[in-house]
C-alpha atoms as a PDB file:
ATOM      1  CA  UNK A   1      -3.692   6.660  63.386  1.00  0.00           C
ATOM      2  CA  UNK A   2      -7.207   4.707  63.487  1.00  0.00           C
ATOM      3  CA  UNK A   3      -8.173   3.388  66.731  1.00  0.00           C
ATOM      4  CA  UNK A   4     -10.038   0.213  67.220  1.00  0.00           C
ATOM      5  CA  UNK A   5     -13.234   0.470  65.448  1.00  0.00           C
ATOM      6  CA  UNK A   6     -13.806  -2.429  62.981  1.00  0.00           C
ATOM      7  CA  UNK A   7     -14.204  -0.440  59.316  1.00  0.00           C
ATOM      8  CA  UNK A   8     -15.585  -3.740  56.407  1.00  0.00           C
ATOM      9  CA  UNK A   9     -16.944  -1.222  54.052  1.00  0.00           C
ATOM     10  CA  UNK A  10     -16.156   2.241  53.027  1.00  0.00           C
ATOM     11  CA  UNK A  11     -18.690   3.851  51.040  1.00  0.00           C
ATOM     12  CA  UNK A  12     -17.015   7.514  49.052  1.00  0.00           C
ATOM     13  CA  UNK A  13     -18.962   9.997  47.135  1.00  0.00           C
ATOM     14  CA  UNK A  14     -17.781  10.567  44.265  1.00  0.00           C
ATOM     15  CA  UNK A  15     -17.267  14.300  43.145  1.00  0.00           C
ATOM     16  CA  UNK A  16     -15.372  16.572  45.330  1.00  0.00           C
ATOM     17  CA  UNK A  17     -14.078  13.464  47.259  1.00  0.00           C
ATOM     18  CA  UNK A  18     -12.898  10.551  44.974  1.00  0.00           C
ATOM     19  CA  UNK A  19     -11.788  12.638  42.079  1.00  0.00           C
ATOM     20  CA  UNK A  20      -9.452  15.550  42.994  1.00  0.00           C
ATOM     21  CA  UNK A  21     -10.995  19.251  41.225  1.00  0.00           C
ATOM     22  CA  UNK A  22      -9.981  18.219  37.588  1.00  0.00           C
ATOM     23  CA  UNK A  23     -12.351  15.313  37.922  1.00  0.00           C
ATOM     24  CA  UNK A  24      -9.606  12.655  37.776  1.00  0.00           C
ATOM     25  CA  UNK A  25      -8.956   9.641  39.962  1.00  0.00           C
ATOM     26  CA  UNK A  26      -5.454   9.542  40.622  1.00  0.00           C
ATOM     27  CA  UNK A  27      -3.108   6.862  41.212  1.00  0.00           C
ATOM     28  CA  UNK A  28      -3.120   7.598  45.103  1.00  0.00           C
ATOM     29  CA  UNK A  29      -6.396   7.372  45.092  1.00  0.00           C
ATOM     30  CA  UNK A  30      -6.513   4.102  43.264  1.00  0.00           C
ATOM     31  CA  UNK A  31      -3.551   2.685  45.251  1.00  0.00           C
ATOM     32  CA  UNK A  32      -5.560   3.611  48.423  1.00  0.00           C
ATOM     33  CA  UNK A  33      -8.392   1.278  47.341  1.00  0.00           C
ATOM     34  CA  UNK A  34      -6.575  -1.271  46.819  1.00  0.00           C
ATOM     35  CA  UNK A  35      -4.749  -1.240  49.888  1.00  0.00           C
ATOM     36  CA  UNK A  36      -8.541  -1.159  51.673  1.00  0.00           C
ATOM     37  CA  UNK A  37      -9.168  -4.759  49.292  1.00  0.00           C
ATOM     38  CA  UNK A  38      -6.076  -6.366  50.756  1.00  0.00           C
ATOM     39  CA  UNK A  39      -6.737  -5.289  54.089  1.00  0.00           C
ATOM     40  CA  UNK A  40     -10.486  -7.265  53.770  1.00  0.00           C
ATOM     41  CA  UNK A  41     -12.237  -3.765  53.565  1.00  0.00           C
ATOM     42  CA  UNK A  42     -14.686  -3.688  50.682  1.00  0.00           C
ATOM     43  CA  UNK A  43     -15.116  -0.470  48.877  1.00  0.00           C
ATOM     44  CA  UNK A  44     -18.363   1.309  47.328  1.00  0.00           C
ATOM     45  CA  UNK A  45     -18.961   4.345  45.206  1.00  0.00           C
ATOM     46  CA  UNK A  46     -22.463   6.753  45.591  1.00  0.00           C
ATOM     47  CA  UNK A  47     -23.000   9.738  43.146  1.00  0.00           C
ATOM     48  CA  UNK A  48     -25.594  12.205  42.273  1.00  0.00           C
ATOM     49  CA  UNK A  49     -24.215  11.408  38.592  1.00  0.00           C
ATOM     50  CA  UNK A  50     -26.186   8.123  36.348  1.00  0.00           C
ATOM     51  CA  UNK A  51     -24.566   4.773  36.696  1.00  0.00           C
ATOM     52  CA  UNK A  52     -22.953   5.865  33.295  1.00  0.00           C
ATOM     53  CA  UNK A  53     -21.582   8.532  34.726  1.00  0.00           C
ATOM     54  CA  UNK A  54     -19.643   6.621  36.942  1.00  0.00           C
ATOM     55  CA  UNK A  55     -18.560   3.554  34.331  1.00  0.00           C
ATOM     56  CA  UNK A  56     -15.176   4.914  34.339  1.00  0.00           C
ATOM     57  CA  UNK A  57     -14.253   3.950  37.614  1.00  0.00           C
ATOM     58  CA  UNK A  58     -15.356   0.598  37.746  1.00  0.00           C
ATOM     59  CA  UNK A  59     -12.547  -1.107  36.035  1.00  0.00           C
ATOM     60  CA  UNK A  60      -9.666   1.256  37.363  1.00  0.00           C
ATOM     61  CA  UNK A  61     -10.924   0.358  40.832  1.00  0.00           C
ATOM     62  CA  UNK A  62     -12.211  -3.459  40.422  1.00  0.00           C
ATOM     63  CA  UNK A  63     -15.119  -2.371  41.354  1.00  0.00           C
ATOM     64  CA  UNK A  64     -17.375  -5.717  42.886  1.00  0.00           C
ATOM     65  CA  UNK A  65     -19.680  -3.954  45.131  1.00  0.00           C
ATOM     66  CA  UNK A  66     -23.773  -2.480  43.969  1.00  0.00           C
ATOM     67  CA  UNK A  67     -23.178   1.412  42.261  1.00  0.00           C
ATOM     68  CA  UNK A  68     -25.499   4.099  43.890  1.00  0.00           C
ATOM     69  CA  UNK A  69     -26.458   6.756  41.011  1.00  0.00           C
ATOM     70  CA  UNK A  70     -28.554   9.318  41.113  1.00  0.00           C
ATOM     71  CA  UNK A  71     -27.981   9.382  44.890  1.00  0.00           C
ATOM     72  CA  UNK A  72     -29.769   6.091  45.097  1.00  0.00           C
ATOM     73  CA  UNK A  73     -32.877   6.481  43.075  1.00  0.00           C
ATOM     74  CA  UNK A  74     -31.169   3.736  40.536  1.00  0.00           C
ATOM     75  CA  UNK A  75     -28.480   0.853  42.014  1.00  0.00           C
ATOM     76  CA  UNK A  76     -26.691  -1.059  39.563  1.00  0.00           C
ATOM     77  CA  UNK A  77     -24.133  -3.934  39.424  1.00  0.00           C
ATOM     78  CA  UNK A  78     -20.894  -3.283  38.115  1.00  0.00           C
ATOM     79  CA  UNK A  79     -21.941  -4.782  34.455  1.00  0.00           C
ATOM     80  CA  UNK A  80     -24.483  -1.696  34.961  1.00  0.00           C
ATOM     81  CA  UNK A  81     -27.647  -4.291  35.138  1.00  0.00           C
ATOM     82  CA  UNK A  82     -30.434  -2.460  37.666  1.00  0.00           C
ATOM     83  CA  UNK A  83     -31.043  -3.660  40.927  1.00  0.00           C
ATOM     84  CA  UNK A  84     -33.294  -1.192  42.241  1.00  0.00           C
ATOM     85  CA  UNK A  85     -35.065   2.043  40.693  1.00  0.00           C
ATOM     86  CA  UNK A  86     -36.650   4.803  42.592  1.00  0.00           C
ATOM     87  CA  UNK A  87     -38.267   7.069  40.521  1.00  0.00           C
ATOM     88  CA  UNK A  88     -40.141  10.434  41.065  1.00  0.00           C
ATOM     89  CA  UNK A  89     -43.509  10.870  41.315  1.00  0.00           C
ATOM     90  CA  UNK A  90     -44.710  12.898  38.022  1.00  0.00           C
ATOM     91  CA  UNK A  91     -46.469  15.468  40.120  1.00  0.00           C
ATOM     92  CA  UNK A  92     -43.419  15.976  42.185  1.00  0.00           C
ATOM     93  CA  UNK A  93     -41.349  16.080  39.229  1.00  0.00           C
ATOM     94  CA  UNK A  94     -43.459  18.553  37.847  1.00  0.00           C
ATOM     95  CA  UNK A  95     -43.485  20.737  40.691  1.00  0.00           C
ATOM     96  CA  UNK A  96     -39.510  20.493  40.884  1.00  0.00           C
ATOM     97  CA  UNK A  97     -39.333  22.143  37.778  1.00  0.00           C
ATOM     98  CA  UNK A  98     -41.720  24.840  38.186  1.00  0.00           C
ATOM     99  CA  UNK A  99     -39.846  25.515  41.777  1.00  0.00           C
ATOM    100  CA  UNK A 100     -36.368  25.106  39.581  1.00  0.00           C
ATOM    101  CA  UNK A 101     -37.325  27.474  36.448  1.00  0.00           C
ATOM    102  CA  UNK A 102     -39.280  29.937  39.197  1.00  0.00           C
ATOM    103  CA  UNK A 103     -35.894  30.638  40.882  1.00  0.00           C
ATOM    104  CA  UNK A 104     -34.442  31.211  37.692  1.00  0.00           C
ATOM    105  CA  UNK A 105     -32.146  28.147  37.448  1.00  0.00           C
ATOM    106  CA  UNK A 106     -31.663  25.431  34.411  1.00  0.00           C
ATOM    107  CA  UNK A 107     -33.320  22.471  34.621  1.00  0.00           C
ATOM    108  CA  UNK A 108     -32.181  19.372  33.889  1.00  0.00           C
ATOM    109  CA  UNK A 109     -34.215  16.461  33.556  1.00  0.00           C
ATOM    110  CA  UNK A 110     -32.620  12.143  33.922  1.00  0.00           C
ATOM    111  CA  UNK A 111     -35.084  10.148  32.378  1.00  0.00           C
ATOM    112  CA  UNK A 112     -34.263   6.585  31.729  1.00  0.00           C
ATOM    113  CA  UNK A 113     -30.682   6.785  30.632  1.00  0.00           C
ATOM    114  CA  UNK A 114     -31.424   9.767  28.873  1.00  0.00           C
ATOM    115  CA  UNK A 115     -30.257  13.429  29.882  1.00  0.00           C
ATOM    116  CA  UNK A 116     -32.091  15.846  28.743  1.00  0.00           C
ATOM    117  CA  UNK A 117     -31.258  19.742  28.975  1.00  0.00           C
ATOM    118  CA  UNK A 118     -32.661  22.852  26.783  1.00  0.00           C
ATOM    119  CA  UNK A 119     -29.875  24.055  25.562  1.00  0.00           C
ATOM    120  CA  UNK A 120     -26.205  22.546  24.761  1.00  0.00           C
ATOM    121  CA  UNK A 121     -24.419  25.937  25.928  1.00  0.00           C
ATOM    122  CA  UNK A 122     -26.259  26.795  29.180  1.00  0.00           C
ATOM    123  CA  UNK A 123     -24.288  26.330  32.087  1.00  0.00           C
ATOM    124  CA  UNK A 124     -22.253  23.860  32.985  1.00  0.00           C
ATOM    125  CA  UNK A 125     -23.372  21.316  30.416  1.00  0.00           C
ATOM    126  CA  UNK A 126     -20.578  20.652  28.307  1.00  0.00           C
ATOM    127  CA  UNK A 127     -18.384  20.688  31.581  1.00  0.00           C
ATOM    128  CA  UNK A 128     -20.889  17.797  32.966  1.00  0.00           C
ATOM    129  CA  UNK A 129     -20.490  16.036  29.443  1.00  0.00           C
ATOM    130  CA  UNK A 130     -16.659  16.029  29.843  1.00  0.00           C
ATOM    131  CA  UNK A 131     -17.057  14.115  33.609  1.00  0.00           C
ATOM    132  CA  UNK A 132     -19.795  11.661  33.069  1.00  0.00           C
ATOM    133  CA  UNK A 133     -18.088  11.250  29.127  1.00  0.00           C
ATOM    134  CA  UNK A 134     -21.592  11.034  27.288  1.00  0.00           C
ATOM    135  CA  UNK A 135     -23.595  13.386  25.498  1.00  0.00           C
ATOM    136  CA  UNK A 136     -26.897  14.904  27.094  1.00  0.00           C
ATOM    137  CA  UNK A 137     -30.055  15.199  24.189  1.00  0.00           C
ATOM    138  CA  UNK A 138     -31.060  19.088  23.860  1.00  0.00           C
ATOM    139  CA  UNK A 139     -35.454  18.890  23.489  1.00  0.00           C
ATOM    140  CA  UNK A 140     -37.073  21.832  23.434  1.00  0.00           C
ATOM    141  CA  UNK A 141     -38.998  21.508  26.758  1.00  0.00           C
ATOM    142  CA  UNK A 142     -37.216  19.032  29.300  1.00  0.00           C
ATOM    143  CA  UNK A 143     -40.727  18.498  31.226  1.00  0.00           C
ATOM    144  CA  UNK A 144     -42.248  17.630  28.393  1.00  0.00           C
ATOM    145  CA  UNK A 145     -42.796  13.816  29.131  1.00  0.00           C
ATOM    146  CA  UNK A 146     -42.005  13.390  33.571  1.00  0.00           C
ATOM    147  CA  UNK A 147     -42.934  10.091  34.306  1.00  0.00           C
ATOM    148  CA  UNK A 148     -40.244   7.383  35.139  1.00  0.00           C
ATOM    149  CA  UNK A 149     -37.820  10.399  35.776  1.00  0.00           C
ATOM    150  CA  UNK A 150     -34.712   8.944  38.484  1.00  0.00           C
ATOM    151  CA  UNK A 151     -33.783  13.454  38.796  1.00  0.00           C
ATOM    152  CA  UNK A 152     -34.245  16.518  38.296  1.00  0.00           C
ATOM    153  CA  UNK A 153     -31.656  19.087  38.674  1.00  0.00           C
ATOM    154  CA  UNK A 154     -31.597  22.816  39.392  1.00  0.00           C
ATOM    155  CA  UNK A 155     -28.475  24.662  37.779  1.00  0.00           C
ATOM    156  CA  UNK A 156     -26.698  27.691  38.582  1.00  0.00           C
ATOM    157  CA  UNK A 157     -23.567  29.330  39.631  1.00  0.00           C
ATOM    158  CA  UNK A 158     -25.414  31.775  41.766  1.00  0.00           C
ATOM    159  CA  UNK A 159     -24.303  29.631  44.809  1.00  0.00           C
ATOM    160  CA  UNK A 160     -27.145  31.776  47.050  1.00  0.00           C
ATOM    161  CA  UNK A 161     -29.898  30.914  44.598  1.00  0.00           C
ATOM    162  CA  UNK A 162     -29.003  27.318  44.675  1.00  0.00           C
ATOM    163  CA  UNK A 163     -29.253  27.707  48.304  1.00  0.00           C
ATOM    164  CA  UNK A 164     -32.602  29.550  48.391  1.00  0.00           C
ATOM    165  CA  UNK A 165     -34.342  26.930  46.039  1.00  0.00           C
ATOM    166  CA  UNK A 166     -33.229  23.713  48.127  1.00  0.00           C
ATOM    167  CA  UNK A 167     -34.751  25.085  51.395  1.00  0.00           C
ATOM    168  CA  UNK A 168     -38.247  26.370  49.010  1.00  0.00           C
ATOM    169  CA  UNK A 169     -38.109  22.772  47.146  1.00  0.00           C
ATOM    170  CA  UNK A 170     -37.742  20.922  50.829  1.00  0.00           C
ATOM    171  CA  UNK A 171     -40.188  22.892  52.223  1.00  0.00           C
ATOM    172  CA  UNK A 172     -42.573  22.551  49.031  1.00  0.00           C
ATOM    173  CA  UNK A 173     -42.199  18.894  48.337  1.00  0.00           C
ATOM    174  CA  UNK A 174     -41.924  17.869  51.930  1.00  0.00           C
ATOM    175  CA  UNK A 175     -41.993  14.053  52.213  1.00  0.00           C
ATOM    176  CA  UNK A 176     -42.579  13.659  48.450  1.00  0.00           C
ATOM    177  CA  UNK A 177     -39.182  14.427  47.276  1.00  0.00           C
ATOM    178  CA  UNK A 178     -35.652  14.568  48.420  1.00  0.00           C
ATOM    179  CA  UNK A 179     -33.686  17.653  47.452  1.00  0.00           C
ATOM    180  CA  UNK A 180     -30.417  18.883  47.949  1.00  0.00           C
ATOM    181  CA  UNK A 181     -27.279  20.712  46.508  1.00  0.00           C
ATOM    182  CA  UNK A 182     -24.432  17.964  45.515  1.00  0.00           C
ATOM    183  CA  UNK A 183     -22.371  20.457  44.450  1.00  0.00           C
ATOM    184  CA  UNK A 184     -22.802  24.634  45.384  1.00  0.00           C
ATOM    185  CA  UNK A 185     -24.135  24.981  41.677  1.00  0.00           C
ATOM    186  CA  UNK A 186     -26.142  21.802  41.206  1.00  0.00           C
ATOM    187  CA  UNK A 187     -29.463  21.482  43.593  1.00  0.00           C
ATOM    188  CA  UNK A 188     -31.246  17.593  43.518  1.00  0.00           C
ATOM    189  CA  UNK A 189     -34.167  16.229  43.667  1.00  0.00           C
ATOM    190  CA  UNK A 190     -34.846  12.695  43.494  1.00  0.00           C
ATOM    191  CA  UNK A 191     -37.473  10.204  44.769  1.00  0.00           C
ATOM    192  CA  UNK A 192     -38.114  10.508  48.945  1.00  0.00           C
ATOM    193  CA  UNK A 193     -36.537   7.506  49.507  1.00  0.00           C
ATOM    194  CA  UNK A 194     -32.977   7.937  47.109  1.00  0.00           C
ATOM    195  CA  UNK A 195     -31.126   9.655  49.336  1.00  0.00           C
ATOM    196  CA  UNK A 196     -27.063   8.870  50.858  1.00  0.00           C
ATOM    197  CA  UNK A 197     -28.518   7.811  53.903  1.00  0.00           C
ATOM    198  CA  UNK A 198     -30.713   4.666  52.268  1.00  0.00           C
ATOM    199  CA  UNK A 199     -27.509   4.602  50.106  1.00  0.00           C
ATOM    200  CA  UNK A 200     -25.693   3.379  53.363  1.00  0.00           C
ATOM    201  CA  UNK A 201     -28.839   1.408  53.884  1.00  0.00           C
ATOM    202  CA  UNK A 202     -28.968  -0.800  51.469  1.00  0.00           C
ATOM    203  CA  UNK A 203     -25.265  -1.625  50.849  1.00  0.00           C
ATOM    204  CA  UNK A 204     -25.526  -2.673  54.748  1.00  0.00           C
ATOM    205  CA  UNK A 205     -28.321  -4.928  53.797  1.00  0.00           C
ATOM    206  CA  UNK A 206     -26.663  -5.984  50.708  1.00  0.00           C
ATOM    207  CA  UNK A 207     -23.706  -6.905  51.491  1.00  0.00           C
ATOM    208  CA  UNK A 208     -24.709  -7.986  54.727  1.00  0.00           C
ATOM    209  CA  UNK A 209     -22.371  -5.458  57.167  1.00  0.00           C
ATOM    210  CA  UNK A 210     -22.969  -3.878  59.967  1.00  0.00           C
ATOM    211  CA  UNK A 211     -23.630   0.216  59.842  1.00  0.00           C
ATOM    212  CA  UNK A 212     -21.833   0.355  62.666  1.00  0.00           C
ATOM    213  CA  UNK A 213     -18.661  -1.324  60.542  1.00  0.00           C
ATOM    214  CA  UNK A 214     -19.304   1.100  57.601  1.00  0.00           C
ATOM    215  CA  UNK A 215     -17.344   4.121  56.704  1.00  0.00           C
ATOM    216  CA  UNK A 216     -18.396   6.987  54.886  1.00  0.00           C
ATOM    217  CA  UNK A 217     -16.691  10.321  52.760  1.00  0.00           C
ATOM    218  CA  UNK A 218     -18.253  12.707  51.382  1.00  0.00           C
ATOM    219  CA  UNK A 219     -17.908  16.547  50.877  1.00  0.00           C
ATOM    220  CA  UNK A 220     -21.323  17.905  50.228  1.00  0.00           C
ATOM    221  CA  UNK A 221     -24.269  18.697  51.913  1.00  0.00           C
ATOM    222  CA  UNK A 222     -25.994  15.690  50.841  1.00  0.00           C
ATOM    223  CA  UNK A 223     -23.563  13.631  52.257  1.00  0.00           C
ATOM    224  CA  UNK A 224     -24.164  14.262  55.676  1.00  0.00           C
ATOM    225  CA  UNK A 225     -27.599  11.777  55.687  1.00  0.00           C
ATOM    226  CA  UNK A 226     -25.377   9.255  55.024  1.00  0.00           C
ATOM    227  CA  UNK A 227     -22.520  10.502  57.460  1.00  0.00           C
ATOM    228  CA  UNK A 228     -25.902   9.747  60.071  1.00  0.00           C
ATOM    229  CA  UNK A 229     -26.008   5.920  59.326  1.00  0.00           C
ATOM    230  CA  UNK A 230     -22.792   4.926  59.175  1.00  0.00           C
ATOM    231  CA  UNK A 231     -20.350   4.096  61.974  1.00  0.00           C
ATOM    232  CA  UNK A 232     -17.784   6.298  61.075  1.00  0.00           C
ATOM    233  CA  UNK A 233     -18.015   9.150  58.901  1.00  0.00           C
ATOM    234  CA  UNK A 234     -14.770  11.764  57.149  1.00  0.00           C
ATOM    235  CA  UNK A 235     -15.338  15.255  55.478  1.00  0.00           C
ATOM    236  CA  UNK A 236     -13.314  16.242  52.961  1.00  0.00           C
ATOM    237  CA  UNK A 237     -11.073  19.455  53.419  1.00  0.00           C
ATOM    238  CA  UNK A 238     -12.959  21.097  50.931  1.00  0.00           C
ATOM    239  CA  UNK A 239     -16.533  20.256  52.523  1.00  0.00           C
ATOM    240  CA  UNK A 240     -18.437  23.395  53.963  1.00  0.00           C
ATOM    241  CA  UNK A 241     -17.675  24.093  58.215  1.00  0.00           C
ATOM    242  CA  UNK A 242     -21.528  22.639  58.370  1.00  0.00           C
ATOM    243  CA  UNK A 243     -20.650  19.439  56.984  1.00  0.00           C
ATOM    244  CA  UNK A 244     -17.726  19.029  58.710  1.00  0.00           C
ATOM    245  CA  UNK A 245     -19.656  19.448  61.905  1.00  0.00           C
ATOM    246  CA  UNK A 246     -21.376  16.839  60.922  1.00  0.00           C
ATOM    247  CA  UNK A 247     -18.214  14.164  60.460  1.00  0.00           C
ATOM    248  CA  UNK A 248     -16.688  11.907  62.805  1.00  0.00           C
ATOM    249  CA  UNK A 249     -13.334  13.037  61.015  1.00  0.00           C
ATOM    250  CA  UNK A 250     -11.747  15.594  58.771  1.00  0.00           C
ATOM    251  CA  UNK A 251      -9.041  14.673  56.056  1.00  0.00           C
ATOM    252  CA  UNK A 252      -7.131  17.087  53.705  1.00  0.00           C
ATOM    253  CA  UNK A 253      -8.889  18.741  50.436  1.00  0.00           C
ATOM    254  CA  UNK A 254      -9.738  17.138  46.619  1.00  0.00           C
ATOM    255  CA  UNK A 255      -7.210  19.221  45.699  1.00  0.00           C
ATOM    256  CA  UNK A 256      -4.264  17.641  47.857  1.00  0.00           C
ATOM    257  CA  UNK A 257      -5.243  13.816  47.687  1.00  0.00           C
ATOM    258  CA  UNK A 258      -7.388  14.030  50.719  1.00  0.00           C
ATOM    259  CA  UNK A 259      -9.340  10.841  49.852  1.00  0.00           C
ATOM    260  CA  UNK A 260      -6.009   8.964  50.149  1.00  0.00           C
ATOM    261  CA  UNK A 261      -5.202  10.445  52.780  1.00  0.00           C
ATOM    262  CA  UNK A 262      -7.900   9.431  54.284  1.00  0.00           C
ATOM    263  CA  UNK A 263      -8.107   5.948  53.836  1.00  0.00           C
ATOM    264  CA  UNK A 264      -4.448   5.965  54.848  1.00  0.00           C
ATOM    265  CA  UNK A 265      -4.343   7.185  57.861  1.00  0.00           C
ATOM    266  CA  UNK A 266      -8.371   6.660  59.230  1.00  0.00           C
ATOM    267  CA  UNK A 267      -9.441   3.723  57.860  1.00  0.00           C
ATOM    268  CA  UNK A 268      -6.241   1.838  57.700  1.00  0.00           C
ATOM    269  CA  UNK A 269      -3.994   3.835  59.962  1.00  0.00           C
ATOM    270  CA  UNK A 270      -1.092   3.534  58.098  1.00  0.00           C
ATOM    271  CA  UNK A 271       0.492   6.682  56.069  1.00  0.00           C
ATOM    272  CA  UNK A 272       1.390   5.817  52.330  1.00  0.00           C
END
């Protein structure tokens, strides 16, 4: 059961948290959100995916709160208008890539609302395609044109490698760049300041509510910066033991409706 903390936001990643492991909300989940809306608790969505990425959630959970994409280098109202960009600086975007194709991963390359990859059958591209439903543009060099770029992402399902290169590209890039892995096989790196923790941030200033009144979920290691702001924090089953070290709470996997559960019996502390 939840204790007495006052929760008037929760703020869930998206991947690995929201949507169970075939990348589909389900009507727990939905049914949970709802519940949080009629109990006066508002509800926000952050992703490393675009804003377009995330389009089809916004009706199926009404949505009314500022979208977080690219971990917050772009927010966006629900109609998908911008509120805020954060961009990359083109050296640092440049260096991401040489730092990305140097450890031998894919890079991909968000440029406006444009994704651009090298090749339509390297990995994990048409899988990508499938969640975020739209189409990425092959070009034959993806740092061809770097400037006004919201990410750049390293690619590989050498989970080690992925590793290797977010430690190199935060040690490289310092305080010019964030960087780190959303998923074990995706590494990003987006402007200093678009990062889950100014995710929590901003929706605080927003929407005007207290951090300490804001929950967070998330499953990934860049989740845990925003885990730091807010007042209450929940790792998903499936998270690594790391971050859920990091978590005020632990609820049950992707895979078994953990998300729900969560909001069920932490936020509201009520079971369904």
């Amino acid at each position: 059961m939840a204790d007495k903390r006052k929760i008037s936001l929760v703020v869930s990643d998206v991947d690995g948290t929201l949507v169970n492991e075939a990348k589909v909300l389900t009507e727990r989940a939905q049914a949970a959100v709802r519940r949080l809306r009629a109990a006066g608790i508002r509800f926000a969505i952050t992703s490393g995916r675009p804003p377009m990425g995330m389009a089809m959630l916004l009706d199926a959970l009404q949505v009314d709160t500022p979208i977080a994409g690219f971990n917050g280098g772009l927010f966006v109202k629900p109609d998908l208008s911008i509120l805020k960009q954060q961009t990359l600086p083109v050296d640092a975007a440049q260096r991401a890539v040489e730092l990305i194709r140097g450890h031998g991963l894919d890079a991909w390359v968000y440029r406006g609302n444009d994704w651009l990859v090298g090749k339509a059958d390297a990995p994990h591209v048409e899988h990508e395609a499938w969640t975020v439903k739209f189409e990425p543009k092959v070009v034959p060099d993806v740092a061809a044109s770097l400037d006004q770029v919201s990410k750049v992402v390293g690619v590989s399902d050498d989970f080690g490698l992925v590793q290797r290169c977010e430690a190199d590209a935060q040690a490289v890039l310092g305080d010019r760049a964030s960087a780190s892995r959303s998923q074990p096989y995706y590494l990003d790196i987006t402007n200093k300041n678009a990062n889950k923790g100014v995710v929590v941030e901003f929706l605080s200033e927003y929407l005007g509510v207290p951090l300490a009144e804001i929950a967070t979920i998330g499953d990934s290691p860049n989740d845990v910066l925003m885990f730091k702001r807010s007042g209450f924090s929940i790792a998903m089953g499936n998270a690594s033991d790391q971050v859920k070290a990091e978590a005020s709470a632990v609820t049950g996997s992707y895979e078994h409706e953990g998300f729900a559960e969560a909001m069920e019996r932490l936020v509201l502390g009520t079971e369904a």
